[in-house]
Protein backbone atom coordinates (compact mmCIF):
# COMPACT_ATOMS: atom_id res chain seq x y z
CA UNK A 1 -53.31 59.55 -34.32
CA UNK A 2 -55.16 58.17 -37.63
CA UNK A 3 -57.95 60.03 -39.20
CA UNK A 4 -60.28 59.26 -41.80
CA UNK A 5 -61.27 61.68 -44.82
CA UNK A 6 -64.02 60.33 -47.33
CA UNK A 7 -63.30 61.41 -51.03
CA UNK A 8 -66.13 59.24 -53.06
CA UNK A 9 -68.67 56.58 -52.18
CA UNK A 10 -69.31 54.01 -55.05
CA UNK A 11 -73.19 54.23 -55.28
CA UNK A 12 -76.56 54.38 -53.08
CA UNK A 13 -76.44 50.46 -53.00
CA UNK A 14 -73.11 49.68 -52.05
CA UNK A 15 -71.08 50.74 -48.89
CA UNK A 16 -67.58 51.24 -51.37
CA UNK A 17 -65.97 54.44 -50.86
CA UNK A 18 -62.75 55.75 -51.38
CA UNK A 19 -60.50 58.19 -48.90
CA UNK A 20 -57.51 58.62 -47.21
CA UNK A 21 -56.35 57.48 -43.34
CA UNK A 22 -54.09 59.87 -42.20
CA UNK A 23 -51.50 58.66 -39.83
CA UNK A 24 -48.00 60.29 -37.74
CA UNK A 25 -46.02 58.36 -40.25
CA UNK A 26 -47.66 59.42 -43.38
CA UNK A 27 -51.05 58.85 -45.57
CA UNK A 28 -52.56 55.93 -46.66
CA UNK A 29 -55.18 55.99 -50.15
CA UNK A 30 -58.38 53.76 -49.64
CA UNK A 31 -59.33 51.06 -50.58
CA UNK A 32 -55.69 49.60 -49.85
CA UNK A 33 -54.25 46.05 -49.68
CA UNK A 34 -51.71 45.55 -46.48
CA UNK A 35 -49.19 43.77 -47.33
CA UNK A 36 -48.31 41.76 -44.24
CA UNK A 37 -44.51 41.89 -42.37
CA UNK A 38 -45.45 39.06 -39.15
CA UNK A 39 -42.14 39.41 -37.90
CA UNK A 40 -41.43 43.03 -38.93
CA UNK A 41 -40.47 41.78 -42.08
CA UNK A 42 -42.12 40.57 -45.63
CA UNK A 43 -41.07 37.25 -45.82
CA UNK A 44 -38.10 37.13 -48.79
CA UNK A 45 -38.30 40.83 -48.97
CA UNK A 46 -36.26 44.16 -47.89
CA UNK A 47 -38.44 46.94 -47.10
CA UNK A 48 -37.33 48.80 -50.03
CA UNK A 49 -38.57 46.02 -52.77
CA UNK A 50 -41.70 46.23 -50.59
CA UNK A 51 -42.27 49.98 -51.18
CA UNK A 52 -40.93 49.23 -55.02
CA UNK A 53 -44.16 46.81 -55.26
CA UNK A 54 -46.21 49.80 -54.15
CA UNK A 55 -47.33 49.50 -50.93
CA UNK A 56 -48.45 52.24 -49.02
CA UNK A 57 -48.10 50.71 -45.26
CA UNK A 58 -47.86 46.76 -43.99
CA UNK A 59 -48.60 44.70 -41.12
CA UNK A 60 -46.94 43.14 -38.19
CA UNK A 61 -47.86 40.72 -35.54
CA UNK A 62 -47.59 41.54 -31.57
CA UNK A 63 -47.46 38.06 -30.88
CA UNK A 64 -44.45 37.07 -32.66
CA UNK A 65 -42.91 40.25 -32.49
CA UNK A 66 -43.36 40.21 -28.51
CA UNK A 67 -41.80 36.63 -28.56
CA UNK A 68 -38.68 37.54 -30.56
CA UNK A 69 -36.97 40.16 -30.65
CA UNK A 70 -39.15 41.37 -27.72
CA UNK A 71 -40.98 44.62 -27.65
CA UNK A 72 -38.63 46.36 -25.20
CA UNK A 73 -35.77 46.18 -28.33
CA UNK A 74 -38.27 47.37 -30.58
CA UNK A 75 -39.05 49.87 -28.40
CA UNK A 76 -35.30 50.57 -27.86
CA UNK A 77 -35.12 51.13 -31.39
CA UNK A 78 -37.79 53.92 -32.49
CA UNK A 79 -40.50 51.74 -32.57
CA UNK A 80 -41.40 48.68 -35.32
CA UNK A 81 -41.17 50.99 -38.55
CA UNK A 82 -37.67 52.80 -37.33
CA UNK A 83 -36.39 48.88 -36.09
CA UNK A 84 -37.47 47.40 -40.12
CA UNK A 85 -36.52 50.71 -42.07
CA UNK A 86 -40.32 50.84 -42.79
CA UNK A 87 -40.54 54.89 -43.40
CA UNK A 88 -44.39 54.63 -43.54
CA UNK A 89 -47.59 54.00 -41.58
CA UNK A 90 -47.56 50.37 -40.06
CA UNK A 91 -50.37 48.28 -38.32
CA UNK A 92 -49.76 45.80 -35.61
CA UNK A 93 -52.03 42.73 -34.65
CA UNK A 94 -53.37 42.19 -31.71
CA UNK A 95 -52.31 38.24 -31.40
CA UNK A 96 -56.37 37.66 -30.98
CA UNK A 97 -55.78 35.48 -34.33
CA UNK A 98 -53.81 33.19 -32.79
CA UNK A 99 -55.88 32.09 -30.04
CA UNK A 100 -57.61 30.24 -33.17
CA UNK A 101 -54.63 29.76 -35.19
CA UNK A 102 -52.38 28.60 -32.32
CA UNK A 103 -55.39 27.69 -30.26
CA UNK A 104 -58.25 25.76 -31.89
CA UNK A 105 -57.67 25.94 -35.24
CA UNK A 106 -55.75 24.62 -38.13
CA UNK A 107 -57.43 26.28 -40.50
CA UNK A 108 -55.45 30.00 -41.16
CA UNK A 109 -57.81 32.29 -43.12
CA UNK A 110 -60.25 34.45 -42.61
CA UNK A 111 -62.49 33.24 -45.95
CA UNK A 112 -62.76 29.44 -45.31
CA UNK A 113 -64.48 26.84 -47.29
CA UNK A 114 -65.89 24.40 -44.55
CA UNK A 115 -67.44 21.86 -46.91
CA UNK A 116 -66.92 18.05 -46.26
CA UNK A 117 -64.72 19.68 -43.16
CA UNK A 118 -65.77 17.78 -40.02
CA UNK A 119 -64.98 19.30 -36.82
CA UNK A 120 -62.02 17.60 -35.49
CA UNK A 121 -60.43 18.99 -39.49
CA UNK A 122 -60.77 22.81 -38.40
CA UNK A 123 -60.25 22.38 -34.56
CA UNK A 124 -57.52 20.65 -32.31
CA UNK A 125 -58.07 18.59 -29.81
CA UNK A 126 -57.51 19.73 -26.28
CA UNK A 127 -54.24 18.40 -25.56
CA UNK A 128 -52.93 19.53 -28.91
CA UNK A 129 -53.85 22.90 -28.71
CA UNK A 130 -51.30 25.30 -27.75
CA UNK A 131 -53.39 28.85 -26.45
CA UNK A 132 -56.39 28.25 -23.60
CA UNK A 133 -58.82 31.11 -23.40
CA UNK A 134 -60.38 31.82 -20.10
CA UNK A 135 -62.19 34.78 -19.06
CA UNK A 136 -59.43 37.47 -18.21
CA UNK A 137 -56.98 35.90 -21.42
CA UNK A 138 -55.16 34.00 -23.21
CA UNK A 139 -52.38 31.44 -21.95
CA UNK A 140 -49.76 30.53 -24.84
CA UNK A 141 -47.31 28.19 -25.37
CA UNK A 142 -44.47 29.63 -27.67
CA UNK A 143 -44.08 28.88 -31.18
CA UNK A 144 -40.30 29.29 -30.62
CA UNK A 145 -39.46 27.24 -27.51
CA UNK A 146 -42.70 25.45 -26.26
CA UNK A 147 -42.40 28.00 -23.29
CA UNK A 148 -45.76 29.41 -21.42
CA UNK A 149 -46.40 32.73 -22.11
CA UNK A 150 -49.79 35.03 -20.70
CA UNK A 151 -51.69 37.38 -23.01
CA UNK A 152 -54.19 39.55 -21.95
CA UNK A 153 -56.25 42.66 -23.32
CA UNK A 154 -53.73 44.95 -21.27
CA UNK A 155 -50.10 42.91 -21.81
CA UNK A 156 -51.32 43.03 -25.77
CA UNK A 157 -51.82 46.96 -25.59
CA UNK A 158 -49.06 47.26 -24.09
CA UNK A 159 -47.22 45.35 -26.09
CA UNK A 160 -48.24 47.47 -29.46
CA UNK A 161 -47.64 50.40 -28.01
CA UNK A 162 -43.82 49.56 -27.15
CA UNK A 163 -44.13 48.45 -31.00
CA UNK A 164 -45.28 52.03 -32.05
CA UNK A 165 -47.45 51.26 -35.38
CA UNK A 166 -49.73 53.92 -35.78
CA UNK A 167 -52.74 51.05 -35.91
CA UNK A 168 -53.35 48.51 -33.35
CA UNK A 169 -56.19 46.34 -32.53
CA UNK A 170 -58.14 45.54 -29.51
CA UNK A 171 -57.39 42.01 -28.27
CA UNK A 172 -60.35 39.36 -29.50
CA UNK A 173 -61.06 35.81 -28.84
CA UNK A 174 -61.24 34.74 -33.20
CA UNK A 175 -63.59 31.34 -33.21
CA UNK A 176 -64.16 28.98 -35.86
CA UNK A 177 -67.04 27.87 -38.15
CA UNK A 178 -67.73 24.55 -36.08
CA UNK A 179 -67.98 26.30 -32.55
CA UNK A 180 -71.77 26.56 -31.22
CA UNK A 181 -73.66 29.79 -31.22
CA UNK A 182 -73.95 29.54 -27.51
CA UNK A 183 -70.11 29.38 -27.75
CA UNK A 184 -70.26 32.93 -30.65
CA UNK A 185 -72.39 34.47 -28.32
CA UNK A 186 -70.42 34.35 -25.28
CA UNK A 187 -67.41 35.17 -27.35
CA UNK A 188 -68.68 38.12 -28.50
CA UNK A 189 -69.63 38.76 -25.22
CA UNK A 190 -65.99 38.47 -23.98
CA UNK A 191 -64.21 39.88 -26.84
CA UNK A 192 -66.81 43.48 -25.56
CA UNK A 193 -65.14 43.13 -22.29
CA UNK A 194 -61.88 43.09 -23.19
CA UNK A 195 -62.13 45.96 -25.81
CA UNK A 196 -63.24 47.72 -23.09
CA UNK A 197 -60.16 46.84 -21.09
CA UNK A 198 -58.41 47.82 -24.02
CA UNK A 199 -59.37 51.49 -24.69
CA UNK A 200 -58.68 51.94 -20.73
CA UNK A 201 -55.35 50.95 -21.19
CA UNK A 202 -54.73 52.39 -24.39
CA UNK A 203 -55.46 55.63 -22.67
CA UNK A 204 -52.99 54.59 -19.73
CA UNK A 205 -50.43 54.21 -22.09
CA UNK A 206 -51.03 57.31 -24.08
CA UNK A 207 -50.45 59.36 -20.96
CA UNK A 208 -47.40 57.31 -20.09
CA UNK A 209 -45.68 57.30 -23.44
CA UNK A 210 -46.93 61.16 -24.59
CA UNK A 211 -43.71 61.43 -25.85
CA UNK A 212 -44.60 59.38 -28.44
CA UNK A 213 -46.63 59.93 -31.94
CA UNK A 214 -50.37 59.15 -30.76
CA UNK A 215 -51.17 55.41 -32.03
CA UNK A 216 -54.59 54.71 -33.18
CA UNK A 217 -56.57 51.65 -31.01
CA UNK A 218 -59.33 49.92 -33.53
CA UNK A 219 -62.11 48.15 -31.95
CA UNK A 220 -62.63 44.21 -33.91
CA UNK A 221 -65.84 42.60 -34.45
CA UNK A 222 -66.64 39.20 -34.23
CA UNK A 223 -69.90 37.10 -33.91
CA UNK A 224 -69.14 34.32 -36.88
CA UNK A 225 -71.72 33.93 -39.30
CA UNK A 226 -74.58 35.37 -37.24
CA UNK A 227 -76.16 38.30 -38.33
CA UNK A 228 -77.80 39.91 -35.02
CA UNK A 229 -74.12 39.11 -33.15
CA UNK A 230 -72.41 40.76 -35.68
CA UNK A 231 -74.88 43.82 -35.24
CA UNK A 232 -75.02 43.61 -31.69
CA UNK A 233 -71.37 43.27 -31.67
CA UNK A 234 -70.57 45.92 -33.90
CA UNK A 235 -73.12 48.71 -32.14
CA UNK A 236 -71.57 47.70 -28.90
CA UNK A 237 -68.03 48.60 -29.84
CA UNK A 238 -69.54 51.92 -31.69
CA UNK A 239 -71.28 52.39 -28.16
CA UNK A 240 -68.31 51.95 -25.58
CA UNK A 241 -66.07 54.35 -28.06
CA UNK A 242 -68.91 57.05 -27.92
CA UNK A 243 -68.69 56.64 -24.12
CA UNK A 244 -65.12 57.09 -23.42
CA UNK A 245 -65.18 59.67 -25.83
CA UNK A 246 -67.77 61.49 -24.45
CA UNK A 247 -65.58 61.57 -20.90
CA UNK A 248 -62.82 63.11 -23.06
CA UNK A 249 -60.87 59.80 -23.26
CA UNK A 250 -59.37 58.24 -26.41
CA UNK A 251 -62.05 55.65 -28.29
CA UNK A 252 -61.56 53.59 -31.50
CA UNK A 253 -60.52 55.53 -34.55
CA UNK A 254 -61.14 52.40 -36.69
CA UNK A 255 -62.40 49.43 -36.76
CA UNK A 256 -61.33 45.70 -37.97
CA UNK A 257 -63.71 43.02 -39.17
CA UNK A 258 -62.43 39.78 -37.95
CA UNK A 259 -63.52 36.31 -37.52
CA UNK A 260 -63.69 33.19 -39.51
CA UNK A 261 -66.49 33.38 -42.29
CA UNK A 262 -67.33 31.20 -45.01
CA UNK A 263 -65.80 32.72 -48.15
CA UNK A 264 -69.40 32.86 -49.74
CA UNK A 265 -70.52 34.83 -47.10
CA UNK A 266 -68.04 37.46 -47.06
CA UNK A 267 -69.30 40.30 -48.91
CA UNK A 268 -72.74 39.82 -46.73
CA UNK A 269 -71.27 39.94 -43.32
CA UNK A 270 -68.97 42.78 -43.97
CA UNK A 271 -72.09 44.84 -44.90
CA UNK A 272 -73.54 44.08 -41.87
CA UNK A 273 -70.63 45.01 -39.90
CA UNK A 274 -70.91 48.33 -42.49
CA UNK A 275 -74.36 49.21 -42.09
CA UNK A 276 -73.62 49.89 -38.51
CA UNK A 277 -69.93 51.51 -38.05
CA UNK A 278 -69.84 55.00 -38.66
CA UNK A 279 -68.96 56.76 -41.70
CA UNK A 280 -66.03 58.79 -40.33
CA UNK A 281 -64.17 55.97 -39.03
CA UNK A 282 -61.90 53.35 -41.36
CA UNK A 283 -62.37 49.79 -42.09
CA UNK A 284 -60.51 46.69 -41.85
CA UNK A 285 -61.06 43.68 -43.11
CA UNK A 286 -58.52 41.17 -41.20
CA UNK A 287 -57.65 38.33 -43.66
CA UNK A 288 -58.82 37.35 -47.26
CA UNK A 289 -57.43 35.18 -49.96
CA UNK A 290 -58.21 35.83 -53.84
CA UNK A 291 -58.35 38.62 -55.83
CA UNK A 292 -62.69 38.45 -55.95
CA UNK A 293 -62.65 38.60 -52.34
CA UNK A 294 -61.16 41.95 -53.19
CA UNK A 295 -63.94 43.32 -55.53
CA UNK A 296 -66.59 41.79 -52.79
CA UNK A 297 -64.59 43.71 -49.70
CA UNK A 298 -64.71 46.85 -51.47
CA UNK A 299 -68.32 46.86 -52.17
CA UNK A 300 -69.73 46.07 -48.51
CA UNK A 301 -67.30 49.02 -47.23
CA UNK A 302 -63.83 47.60 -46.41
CA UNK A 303 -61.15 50.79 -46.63
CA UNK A 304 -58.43 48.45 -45.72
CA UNK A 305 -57.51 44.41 -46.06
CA UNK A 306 -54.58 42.19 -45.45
CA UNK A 307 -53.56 38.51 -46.91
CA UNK A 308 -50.99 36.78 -46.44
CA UNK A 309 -51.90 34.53 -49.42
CA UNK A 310 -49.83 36.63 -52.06
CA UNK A 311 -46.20 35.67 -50.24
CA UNK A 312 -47.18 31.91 -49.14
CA UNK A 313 -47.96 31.06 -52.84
CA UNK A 314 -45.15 33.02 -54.30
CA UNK A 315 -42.75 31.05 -52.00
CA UNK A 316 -44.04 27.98 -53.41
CA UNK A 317 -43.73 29.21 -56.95
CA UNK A 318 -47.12 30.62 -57.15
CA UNK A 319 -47.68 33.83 -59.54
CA UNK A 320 -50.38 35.77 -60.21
CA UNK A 321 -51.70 37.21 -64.03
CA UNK A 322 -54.44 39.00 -65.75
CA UNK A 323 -55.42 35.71 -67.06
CA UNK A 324 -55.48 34.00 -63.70
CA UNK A 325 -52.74 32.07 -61.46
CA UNK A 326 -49.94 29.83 -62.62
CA UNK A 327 -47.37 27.85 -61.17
CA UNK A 328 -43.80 28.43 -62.35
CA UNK A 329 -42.76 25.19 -61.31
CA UNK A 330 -44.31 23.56 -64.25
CA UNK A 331 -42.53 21.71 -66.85
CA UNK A 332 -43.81 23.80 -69.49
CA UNK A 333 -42.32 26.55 -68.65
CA UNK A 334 -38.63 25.56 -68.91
CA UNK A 335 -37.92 27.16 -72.34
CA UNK A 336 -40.40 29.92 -72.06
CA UNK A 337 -38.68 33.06 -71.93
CA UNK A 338 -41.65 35.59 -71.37
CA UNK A 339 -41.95 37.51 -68.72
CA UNK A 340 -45.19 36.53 -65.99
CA UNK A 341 -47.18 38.67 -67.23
CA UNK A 342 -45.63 41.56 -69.90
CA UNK A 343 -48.97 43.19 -69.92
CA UNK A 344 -48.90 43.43 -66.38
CA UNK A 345 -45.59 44.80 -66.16
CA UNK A 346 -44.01 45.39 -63.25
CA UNK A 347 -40.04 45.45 -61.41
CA UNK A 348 -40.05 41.31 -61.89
CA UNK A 349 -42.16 40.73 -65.18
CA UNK A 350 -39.78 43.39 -66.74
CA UNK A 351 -36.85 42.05 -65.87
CA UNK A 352 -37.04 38.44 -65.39
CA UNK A 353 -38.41 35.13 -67.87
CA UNK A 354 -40.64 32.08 -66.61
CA UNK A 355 -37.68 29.96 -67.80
CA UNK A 356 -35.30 31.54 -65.49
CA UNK A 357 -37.85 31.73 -62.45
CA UNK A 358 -38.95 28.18 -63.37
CA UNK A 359 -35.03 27.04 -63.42
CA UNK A 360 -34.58 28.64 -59.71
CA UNK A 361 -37.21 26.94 -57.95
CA UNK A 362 -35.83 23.97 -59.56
CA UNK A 363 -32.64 24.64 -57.98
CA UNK A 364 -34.45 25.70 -54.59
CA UNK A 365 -32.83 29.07 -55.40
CA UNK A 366 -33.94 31.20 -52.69
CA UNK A 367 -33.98 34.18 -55.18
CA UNK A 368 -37.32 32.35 -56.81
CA UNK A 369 -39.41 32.98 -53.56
CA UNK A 370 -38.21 37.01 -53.97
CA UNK A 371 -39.04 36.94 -57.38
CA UNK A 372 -42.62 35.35 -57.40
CA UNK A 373 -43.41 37.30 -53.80
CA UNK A 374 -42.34 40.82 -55.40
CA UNK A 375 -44.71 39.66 -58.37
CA UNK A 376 -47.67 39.11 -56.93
CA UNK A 377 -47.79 42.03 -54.12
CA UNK A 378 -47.17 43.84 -57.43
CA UNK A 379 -50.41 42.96 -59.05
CA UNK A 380 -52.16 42.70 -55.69
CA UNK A 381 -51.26 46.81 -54.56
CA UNK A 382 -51.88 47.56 -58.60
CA UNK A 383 -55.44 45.67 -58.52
CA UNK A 384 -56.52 47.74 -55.72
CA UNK A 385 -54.66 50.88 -56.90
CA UNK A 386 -57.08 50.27 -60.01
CA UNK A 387 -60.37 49.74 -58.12
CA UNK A 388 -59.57 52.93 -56.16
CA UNK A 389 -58.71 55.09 -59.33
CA UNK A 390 -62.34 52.87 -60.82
CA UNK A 391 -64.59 54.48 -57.49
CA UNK A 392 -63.06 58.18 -58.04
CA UNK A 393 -63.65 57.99 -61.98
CA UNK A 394 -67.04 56.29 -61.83
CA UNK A 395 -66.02 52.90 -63.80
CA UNK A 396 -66.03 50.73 -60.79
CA UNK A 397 -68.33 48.25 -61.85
CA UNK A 398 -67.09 48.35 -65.92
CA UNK A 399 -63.26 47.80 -64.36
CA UNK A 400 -64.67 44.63 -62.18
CA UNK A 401 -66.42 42.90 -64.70
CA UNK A 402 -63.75 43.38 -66.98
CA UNK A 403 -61.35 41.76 -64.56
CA UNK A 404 -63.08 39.11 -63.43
CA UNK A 405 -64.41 37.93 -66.85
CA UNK A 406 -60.38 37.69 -67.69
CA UNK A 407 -58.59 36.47 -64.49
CA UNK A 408 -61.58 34.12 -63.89
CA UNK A 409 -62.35 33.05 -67.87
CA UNK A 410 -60.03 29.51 -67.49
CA UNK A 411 -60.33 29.27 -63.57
CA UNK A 412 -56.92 28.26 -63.73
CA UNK A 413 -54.13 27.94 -65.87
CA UNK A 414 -53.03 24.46 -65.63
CA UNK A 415 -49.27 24.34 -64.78
């Protein structure tokens, strides 16, 4: 079972803090980027260039994961971190995010810029859309084989706790930007009834499986842009864990901040969310893209975040540098033999030129999506690593400004 131990808070006017989550597969230093593993894997990566990049645990999906292999082999197997030679803490998603991914949405992050976006850009139409929320869940069709597949707040615990992480998360309906606040409110509404459903069969489960390490059920809160349903929402979930606690059941050691949220409003919403979750009890923030959503995170109280943004554009030749991002595929970089980023450092900058990274995505090598992907979780885990070690020695805000002013001086570098 996780627990949370606060070390350092950043000041009086900021919910930053630094700590530790302690978890049956080992600890885990806050604040701390999760790299994410959908399909019990990093996309391009082994497990042990993952841990070479730094990172202290990563995140897998139920849904895919319950639609191939199948949670009964990864069950079989020891569980998702013994079935991917993960020897460290792991967090599983709920599938909530693709009722809008899968479901409504085309848009896939959590930070979105909805400018000039009408709604028919963000949101499929009915006949197109391949998950159909109702009241008790969620009915797929499968990514794989077009198959129809049931999810609800039960089947999902269920399924994560055949998958063993040590963190799951309560099944949620995720909306979009473009969906009515009649529509947020009786989401928020919903997703409270099924986290409720959740915790009672997280604790059915527990006493089934109490063979096996205790896994750690966090609560996610939703209600969009809104500040009273994100308040409401968030006291509710603080209010139905102090009740089954207080009958000497299991509640939510944790909770995840979810939902789609203009990028601008990030750092605002999450402080809501802050203001009223506990201080004993973890943070996740489910989804960001850029290394200033980072620094923003981290000041309105996120312990934890994920992104898969880091391995998408490294796949596509995308790297990451002190001085901002570039794109190896650029012509200019055919005869440059530098490393990424040599003040950086780093397994790939150490080892390996632009010119020779540049002539493997020219070749479709698929060595060029390891390289770039093993790059940028690098400076991704060592960014955060830094803004940790920043909180605990009292140069937070000297460290961001630094970093910014650089990575953010030219935008970007032109390829």
């Amino acid at each position: 079972m996780s627990t949370f131990e606060l070390r350092n808070t950043l000041d009086d006017s900021a919910h930053g803090r630094t700590g530790t989550i302690h978890t049956p597969h080992g600890d885990i230093q806050t604040p701390a980027f999760i790299p994410v593993a959908t399909k019990a894997t990093v996309k391009t990566l082994t497990p042990e260039q993952i841990r070479q990049c730094g990172a202290q645990a990563i995140l897998s999906n139920a849904y895919h994961l319950y639609l191939q292999p199948g949670p009964d082999i990864v069950d079989e197997a020891g569980g998702v971190a013994t079935f991917e030679n993960w020897h460290g803490p792991t967090y599983t998603d709920s599938g909530g995010f693709q009722v809008m991914s899968l479901g409504v949405g085309f848009k896939k992050v959590l930070a979105m810029d909805t400018s000039g976006l009408k709604e028919t850009d963000i949101k499929a139409r009915g006949k197109d859309r391949m998950a159909h929320v109702d009241e008790d869940g969620v009915d797929f069709r499968s990514v794989i084989d077009g198959s129809k597949h049931r999810f609800t707040p039960e089947v999902s615990i269920q399924i994560q706790h055949q998958l063993g992480a040590d963190i799951m998360f309560a099944f949620d309906e995720l909306t979009t930007l473009v969906d009515t606040r009649e529509y947020q409110e009786s989401s928020v509404e919903r997703t409270h009834r099924w986290a409720r459903r959740c915790l009672e069969e997280h604790n059915r489960q527990t006493q089934l499986r109490a063979d096996k390490p205790l896994q750690a059920l966090w609560g996610v809160v939703q209600g969009a842009q809104y500040e009273d349903l994100r308040r409401q929402a968030t006291r509710g979930l603080v209010s139905l864990s102090d009740e089954f606690e207080a009958e000497g059941m299991r509640g939510f050691r944790g909770y995840g901040i979810g939902g789609a949220l203009e990028k601008e409003n990030l750092g605002t919403i999450v402080q809501w969310v802050c203001d009223e979750l506990p201080v004993d009890k973890p943070r996740h923030l489910l989804g960001i893209s850029e290394p200033d959503d980072l620094f923003t995170a981290v000041e309105a109280g996120a312990d934890t975040f994920d992104c898969v943004a880091p391995t998408r554009l490294g796949r596509r030749g995308g790297v990451y540098t002190l001085d901002g991002r570039m794109n190896l595929k650029g012509a200019r970089f055919k005869r440059d033999f530098t490393p990424i980023d040599e003040e950086l450092g780093g397994y790939v900058s150490e080892n390996y030129t632009r010119a020779y990274i540049h002539h493997l995505l020219k070749a479709k090598e698929f060595l060029a999506g390891t390289l770039c992907t093993m790059h940028n979780l690098f400076f991704m885990l060592k960014l955060v690593d830094d803004i940790r070690a920043s909180i605990d020695g009292g140069y937070y805000y000297e460290f961001r400004d630094e970093f910014m002013g650089r990575y953010y001086a030219g935008k970007k570098i032109a390829p």
